[in-house]
C-alpha atoms as a PDB file:
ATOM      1  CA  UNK A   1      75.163  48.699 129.365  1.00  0.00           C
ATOM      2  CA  UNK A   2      76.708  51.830 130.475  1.00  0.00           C
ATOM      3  CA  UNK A   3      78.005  52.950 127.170  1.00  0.00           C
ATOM      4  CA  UNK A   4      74.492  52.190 125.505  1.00  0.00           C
ATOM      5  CA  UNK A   5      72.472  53.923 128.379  1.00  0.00           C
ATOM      6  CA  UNK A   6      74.334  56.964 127.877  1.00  0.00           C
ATOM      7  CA  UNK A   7      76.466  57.022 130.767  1.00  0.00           C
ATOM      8  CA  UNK A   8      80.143  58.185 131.147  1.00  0.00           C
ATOM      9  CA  UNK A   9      80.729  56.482 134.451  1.00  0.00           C
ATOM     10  CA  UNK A  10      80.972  53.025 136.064  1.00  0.00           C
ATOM     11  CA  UNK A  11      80.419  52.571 139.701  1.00  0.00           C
ATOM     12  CA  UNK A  12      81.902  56.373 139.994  1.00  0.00           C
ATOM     13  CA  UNK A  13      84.426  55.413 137.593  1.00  0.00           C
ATOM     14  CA  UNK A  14      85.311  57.344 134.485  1.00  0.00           C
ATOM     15  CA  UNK A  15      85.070  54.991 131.027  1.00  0.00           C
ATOM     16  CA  UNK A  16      88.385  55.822 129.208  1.00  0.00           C
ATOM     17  CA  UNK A  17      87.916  57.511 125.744  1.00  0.00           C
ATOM     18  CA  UNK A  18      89.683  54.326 124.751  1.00  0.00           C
ATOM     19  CA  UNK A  19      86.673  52.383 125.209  1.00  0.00           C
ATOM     20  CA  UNK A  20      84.443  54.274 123.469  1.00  0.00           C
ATOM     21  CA  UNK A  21      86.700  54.519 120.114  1.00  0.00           C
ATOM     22  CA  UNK A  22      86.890  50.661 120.189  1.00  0.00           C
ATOM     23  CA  UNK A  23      82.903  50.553 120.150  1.00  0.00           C
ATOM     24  CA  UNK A  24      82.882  53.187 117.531  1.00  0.00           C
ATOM     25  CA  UNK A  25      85.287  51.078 115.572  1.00  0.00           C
ATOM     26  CA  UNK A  26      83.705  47.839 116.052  1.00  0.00           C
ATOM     27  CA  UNK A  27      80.381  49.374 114.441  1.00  0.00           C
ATOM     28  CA  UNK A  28      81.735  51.669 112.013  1.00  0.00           C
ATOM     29  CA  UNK A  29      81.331  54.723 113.569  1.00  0.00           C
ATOM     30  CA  UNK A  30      84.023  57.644 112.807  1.00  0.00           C
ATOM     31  CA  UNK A  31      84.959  59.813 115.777  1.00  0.00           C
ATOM     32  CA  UNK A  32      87.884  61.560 113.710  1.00  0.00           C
ATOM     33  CA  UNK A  33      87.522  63.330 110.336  1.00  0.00           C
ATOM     34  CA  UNK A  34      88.838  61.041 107.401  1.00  0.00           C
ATOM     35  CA  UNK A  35      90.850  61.954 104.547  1.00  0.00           C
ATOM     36  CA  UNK A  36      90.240  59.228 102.469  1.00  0.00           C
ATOM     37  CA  UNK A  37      86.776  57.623 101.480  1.00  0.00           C
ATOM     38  CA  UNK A  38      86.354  54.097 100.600  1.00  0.00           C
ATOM     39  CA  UNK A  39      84.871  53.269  97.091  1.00  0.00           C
ATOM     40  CA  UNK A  40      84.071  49.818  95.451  1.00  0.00           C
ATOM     41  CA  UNK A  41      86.540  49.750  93.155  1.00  0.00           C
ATOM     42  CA  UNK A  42      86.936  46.878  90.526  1.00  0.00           C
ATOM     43  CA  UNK A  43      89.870  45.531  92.250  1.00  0.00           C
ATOM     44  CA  UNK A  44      88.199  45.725  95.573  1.00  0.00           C
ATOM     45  CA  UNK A  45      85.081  44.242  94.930  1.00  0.00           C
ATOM     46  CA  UNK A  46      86.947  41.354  92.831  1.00  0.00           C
ATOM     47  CA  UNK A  47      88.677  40.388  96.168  1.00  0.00           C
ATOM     48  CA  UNK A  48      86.563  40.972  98.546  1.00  0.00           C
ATOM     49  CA  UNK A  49      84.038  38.383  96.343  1.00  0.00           C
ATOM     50  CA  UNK A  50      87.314  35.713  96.135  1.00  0.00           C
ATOM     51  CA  UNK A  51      87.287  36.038  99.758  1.00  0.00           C
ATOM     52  CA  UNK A  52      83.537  35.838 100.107  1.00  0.00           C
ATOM     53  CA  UNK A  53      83.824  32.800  97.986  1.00  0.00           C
ATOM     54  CA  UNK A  54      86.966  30.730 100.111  1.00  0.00           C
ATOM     55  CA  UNK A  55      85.468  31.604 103.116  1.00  0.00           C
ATOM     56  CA  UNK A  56      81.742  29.934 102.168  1.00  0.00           C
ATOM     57  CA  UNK A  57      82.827  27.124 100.161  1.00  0.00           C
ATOM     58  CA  UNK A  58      85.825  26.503 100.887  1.00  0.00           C
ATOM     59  CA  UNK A  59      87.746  27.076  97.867  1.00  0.00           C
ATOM     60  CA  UNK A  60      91.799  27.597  97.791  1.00  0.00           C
ATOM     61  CA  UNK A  61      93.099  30.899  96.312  1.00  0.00           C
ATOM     62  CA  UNK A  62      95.758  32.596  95.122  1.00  0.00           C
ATOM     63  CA  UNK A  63      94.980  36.123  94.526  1.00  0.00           C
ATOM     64  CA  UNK A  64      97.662  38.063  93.047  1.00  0.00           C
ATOM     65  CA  UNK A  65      97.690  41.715  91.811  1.00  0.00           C
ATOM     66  CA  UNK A  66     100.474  44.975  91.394  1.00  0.00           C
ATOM     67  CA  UNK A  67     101.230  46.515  94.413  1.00  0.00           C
ATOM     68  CA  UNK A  68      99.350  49.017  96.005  1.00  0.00           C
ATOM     69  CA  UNK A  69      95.856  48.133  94.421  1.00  0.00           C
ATOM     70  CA  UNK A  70      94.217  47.891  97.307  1.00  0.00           C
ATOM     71  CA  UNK A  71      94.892  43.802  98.461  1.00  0.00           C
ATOM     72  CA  UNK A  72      94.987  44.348 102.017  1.00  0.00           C
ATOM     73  CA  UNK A  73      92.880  47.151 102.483  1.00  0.00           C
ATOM     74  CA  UNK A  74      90.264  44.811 100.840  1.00  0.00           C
ATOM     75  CA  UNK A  75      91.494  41.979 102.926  1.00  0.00           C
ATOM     76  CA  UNK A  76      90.964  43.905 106.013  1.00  0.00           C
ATOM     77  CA  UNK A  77      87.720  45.273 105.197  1.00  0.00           C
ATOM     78  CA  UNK A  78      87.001  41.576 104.566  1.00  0.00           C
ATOM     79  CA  UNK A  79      87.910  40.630 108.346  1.00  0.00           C
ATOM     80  CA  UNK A  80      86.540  43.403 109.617  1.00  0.00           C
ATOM     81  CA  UNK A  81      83.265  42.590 107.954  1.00  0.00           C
ATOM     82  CA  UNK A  82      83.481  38.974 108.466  1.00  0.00           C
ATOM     83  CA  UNK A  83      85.012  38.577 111.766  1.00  0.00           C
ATOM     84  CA  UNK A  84      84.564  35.247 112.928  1.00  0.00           C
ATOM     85  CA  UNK A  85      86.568  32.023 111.706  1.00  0.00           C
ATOM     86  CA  UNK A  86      88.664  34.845 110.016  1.00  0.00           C
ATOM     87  CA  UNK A  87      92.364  34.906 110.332  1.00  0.00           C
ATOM     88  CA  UNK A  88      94.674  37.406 108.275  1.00  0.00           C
ATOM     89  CA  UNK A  89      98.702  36.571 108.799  1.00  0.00           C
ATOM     90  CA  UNK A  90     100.293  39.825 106.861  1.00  0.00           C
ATOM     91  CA  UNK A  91     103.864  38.095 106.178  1.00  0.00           C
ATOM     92  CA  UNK A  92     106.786  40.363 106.122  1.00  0.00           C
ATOM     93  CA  UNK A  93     110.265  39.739 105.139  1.00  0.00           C
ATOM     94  CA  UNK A  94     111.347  39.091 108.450  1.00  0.00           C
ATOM     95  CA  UNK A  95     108.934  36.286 108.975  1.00  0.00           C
ATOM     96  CA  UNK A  96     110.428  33.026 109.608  1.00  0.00           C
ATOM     97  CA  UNK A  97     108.814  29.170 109.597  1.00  0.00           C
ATOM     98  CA  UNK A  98     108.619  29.219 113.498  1.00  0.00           C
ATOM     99  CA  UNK A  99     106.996  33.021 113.018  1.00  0.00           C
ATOM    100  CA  UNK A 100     104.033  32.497 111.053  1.00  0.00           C
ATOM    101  CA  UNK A 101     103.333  28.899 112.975  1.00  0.00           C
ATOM    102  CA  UNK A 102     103.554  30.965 115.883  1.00  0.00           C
ATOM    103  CA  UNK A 103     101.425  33.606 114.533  1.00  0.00           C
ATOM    104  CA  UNK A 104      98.254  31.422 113.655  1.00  0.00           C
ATOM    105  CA  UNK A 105      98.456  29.758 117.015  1.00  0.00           C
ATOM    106  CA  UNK A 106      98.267  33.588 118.260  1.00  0.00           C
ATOM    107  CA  UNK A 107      94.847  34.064 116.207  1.00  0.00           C
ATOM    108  CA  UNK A 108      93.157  31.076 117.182  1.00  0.00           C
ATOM    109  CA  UNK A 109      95.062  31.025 120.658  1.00  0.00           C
ATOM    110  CA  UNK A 110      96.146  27.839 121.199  1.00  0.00           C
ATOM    111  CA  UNK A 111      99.815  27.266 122.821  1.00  0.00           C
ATOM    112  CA  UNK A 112     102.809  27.239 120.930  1.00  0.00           C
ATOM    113  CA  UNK A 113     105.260  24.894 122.767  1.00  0.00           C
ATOM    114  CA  UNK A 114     106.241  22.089 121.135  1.00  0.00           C
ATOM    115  CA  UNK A 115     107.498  20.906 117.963  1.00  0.00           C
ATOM    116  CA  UNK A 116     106.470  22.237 114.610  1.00  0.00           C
ATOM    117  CA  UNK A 117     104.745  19.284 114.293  1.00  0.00           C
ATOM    118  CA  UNK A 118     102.999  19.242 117.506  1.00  0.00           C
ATOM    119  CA  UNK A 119     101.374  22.868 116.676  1.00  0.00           C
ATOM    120  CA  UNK A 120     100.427  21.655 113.031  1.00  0.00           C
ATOM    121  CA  UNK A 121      98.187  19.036 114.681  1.00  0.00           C
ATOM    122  CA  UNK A 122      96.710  21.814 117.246  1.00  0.00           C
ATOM    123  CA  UNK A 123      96.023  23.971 114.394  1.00  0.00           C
ATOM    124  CA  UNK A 124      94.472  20.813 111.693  1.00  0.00           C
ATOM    125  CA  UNK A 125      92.259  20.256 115.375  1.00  0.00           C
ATOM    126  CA  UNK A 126      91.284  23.649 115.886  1.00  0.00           C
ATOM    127  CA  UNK A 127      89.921  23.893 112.475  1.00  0.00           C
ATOM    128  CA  UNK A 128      88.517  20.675 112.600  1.00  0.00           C
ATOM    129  CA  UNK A 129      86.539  21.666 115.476  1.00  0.00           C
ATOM    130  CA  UNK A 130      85.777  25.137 113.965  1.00  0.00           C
ATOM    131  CA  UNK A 131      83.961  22.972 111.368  1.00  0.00           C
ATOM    132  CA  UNK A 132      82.295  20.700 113.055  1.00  0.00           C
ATOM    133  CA  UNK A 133      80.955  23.453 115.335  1.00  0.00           C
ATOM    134  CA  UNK A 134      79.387  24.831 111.930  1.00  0.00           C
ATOM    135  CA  UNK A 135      81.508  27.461 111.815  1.00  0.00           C
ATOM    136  CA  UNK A 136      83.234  28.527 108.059  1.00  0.00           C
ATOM    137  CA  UNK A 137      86.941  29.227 109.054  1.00  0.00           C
ATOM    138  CA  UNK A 138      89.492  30.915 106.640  1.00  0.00           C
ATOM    139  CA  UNK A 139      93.223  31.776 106.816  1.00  0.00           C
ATOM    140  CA  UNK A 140      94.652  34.321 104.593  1.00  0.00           C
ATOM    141  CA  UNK A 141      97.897  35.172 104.471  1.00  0.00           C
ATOM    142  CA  UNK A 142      99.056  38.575 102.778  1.00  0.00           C
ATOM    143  CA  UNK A 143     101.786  39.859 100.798  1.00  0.00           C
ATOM    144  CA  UNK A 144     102.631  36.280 100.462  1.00  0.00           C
ATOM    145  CA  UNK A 145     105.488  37.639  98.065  1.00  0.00           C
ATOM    146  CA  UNK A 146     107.746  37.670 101.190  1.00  0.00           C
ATOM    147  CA  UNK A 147     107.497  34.121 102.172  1.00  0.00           C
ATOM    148  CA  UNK A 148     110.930  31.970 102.555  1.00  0.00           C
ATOM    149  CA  UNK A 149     110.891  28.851 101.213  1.00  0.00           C
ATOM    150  CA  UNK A 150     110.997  27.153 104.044  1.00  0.00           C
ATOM    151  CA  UNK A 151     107.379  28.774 104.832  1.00  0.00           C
ATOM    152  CA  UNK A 152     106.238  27.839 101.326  1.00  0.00           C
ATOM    153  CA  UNK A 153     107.003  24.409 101.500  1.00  0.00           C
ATOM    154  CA  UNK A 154     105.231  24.435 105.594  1.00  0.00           C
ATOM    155  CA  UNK A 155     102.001  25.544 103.615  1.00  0.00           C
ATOM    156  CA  UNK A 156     101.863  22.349 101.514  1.00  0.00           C
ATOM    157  CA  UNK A 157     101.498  20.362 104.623  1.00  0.00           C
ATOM    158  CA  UNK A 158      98.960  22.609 106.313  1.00  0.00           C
ATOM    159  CA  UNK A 159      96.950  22.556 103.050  1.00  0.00           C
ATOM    160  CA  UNK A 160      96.762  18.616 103.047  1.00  0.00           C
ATOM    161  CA  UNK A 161      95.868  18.610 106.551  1.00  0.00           C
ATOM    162  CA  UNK A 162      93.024  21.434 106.659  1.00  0.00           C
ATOM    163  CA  UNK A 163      91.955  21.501 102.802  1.00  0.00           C
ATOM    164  CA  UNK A 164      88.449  20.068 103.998  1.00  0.00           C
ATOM    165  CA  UNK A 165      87.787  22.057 106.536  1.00  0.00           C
ATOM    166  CA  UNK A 166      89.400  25.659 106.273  1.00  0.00           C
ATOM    167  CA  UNK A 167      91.009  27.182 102.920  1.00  0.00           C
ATOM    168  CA  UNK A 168      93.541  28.931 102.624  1.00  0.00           C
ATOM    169  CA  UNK A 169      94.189  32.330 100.665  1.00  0.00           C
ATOM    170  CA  UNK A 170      97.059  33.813  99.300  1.00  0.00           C
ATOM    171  CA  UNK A 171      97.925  37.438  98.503  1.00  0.00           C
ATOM    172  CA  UNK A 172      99.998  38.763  97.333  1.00  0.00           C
ATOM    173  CA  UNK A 173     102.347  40.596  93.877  1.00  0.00           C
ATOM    174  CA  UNK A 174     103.202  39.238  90.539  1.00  0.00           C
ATOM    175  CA  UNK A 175     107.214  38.413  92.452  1.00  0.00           C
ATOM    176  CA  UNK A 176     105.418  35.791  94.557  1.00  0.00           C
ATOM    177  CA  UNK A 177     104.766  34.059  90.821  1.00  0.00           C
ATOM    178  CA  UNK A 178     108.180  34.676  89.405  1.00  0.00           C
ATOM    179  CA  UNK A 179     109.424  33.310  92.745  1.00  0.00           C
ATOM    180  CA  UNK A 180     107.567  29.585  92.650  1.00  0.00           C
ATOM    181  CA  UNK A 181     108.346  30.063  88.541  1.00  0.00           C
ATOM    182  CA  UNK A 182     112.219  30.093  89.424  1.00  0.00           C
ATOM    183  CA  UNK A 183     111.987  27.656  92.472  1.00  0.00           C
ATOM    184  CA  UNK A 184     109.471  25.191  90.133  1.00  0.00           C
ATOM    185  CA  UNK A 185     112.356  25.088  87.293  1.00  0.00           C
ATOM    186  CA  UNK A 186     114.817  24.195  89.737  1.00  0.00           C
ATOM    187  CA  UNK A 187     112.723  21.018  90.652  1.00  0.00           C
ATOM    188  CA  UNK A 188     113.251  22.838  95.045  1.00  0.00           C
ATOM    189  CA  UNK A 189     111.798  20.034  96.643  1.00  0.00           C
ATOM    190  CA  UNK A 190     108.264  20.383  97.482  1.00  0.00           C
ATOM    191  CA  UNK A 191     107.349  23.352  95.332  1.00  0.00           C
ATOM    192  CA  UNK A 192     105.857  21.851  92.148  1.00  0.00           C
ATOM    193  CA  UNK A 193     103.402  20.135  94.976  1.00  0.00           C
ATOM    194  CA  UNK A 194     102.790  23.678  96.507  1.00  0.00           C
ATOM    195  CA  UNK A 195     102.231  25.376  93.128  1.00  0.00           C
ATOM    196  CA  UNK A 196      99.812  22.426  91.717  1.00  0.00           C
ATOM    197  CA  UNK A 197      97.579  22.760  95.227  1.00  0.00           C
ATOM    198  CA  UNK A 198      97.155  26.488  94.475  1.00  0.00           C
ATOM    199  CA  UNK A 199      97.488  26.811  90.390  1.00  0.00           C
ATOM    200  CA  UNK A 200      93.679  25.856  89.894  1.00  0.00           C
ATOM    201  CA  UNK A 201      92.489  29.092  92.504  1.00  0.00           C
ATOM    202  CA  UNK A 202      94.790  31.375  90.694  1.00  0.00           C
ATOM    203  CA  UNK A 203      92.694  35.049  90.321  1.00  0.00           C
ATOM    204  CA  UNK A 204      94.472  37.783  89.037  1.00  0.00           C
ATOM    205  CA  UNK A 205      93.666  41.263  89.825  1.00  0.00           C
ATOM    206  CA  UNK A 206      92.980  43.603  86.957  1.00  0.00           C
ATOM    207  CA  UNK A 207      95.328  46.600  86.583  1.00  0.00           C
ATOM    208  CA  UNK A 208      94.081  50.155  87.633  1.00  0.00           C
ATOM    209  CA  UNK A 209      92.435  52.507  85.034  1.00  0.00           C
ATOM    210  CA  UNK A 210      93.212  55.903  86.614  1.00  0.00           C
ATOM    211  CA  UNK A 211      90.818  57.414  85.002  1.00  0.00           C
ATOM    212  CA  UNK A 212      87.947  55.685  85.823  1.00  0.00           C
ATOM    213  CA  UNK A 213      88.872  54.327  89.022  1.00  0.00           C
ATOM    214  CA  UNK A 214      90.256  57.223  90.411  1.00  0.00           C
ATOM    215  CA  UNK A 215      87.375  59.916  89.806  1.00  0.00           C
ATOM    216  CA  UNK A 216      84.932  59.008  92.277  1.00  0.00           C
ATOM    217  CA  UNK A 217      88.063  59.085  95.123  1.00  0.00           C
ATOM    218  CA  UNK A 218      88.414  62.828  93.491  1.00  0.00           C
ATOM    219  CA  UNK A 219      85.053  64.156  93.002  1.00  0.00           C
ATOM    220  CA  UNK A 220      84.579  63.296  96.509  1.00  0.00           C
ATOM    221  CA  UNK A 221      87.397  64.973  98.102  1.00  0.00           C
ATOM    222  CA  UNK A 222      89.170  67.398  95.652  1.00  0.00           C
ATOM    223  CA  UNK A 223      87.089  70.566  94.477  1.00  0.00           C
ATOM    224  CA  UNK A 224      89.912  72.262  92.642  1.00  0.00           C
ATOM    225  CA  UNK A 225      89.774  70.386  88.637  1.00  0.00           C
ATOM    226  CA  UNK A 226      93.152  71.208  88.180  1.00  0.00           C
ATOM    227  CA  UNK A 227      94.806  69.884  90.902  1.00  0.00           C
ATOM    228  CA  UNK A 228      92.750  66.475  89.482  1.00  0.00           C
ATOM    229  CA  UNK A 229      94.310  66.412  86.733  1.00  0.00           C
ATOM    230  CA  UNK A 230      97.660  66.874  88.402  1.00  0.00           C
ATOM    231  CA  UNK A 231      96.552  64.215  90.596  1.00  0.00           C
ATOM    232  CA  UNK A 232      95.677  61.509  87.621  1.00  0.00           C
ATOM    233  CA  UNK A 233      98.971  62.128  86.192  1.00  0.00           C
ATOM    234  CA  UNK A 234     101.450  62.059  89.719  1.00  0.00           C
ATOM    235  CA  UNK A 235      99.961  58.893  91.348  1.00  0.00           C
ATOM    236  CA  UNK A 236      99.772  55.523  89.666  1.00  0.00           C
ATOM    237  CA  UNK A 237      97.544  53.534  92.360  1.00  0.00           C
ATOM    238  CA  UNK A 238      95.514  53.864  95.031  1.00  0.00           C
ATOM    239  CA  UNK A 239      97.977  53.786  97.226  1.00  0.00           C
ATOM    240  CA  UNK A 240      99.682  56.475  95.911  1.00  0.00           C
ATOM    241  CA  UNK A 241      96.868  58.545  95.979  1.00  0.00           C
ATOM    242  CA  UNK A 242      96.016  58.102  98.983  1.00  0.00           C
ATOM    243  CA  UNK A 243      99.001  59.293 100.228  1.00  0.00           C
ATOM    244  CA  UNK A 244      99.272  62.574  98.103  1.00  0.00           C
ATOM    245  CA  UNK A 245      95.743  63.203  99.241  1.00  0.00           C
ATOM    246  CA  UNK A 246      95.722  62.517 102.946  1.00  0.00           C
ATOM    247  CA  UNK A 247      98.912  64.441 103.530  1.00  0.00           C
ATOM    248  CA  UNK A 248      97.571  67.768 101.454  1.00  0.00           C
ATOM    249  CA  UNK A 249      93.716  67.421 102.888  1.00  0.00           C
ATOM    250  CA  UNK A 250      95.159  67.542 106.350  1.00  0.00           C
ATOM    251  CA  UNK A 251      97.706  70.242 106.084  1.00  0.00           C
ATOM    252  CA  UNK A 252      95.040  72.134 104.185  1.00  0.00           C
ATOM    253  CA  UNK A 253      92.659  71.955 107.452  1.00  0.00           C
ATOM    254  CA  UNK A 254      95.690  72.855 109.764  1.00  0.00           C
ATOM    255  CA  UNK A 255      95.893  75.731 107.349  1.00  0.00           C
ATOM    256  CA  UNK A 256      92.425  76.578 107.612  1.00  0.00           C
ATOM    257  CA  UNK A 257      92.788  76.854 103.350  1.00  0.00           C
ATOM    258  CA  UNK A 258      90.972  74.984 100.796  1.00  0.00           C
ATOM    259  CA  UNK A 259      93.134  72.261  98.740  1.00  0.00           C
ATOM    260  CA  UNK A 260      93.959  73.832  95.672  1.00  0.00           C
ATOM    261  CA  UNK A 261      96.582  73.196  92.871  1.00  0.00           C
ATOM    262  CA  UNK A 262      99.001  75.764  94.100  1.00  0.00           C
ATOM    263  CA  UNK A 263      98.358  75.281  97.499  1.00  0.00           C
ATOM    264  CA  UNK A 264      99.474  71.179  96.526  1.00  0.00           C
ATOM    265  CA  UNK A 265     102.282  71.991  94.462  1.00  0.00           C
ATOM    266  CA  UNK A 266     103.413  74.450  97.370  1.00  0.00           C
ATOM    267  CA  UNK A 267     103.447  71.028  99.981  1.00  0.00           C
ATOM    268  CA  UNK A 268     105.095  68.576  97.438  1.00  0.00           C
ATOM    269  CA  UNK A 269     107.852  71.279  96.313  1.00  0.00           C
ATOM    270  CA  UNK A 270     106.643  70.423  93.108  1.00  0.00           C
END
């Protein structure tokens, strides 16, 4: 009430600036320049609808696409946009079994002693209930490419328990497909079972067009034509050129100079 009345003080106490940025970022606000402006892309609209569509139907997915084309930036956008029933595991190479179990009792904060199987039953129940409260829950778990097999084959038995009540979405690169190609030929236990749950979701993300896809990112930030160009030929996704572009744009302010070819080519030693 504070905050929205204006004031900068509780009961003679100062409200941290910490506060304030966490409204501002709850509603969208930006307190800080940016150096990168969102567009709807193809590939970001094409997720963010797959999302859209597990997370109000319930359908399974398995949305795969080259790195760096804007999966989790659209899958955060997503949760950010759709906060509640939404929980987003980001899987890493480190992640073990007892990690990610660990992890979606975290998000939907029940406890984690116990057996493996123990939590699997508090997390089918918390779902359950989720569901029956009228709630649309959905777990996504990105840059699935990482995922042991052990964690694989622990996502079989979560998707038989919770397929009626919360999907599940996968993210991730083209190596998570070459990985359950290799483990399915082998005949791994429990893997042709995992790959026939997800093979009917399976949405591939269309590959970039830099020159379509990357103009409105340019017209919007770069001024200089040639240092476009040089732009659509050095980076080769988003990603990529985000990176080249955030870096330059805020040395350029520090420099108090406009972003120009030279003035690029001088920062990239190129």
């Amino acid at each position: 009430d504070c905050m929205l009345s204006g004031q900068i003080a509780f009961k003679q106490t100062m409200i941290g600036d910490s506060h304030f940025k966490k409204v501002a970022n709850v509603i969208g606000l930006r307190l800080e320049k940016e150096y990168w402006i969102h567009q709807d892309t193809p590939q970001y609209l094409f997720i963010y609808s797959e999302l859209l569509d597990a997370k109000a139907f319930g359908h399974m997915k398995k949305i795969i696409g080259k790195t760096r084309c804007g999966k989790t930036y659209a899958v955060e956008r997503f949760k950010k946009k759709q906060p509640n029933g939404t929980y987003v595991i980001t899987v890493s190479s480190v992640h073990r079994l007892n990690d990610v179990i660990n992890e979606i009792c975290d998000l939907i904060k029940v406890g984690k002693s116990g057996s493996y199987v123990s939590r699997m039953k508090r997390i089918t129940t918390f779902m359950q209930n989720k569901k029956m409260n009228g709630d649309k829950p959905v777990l996504i778990f990105d840059e699935t490419e990482n995922m042991t097999l052990p964690v694989l084959k622990a996502l079989k038995g979560l998707y038989d328990n919770i397929k009626y009540v919360c999907p599940i979405v996968l993210v991730g690169t083209p190596q998570l497909e070459k990985k359950l190609e290799i483990l399915e030929e082998k005949d791994v236990e429990g893997i042709p079972q995992f790959a026939t749950r997800f093979r009917a979701g399976y949405r591939p993300i269309e590959d970039i067009n830099k020159k379509e896809t990357f103009t409105p990112f340019l017209n919007a930030l770069v001024e200089d034509e040639n240092l476009k160009v040089l732009l659509y030929n050095l980076a080769n996704n988003y990603g990529e050129l985000n990176d080249y572009l955030s870096h330059a744009l805020q040395a350029a302010d520090r420099m108090n100079e406009p972003l120009t070819e030279d003035l690029f080519r001088q920062l990239n030693n190129l």
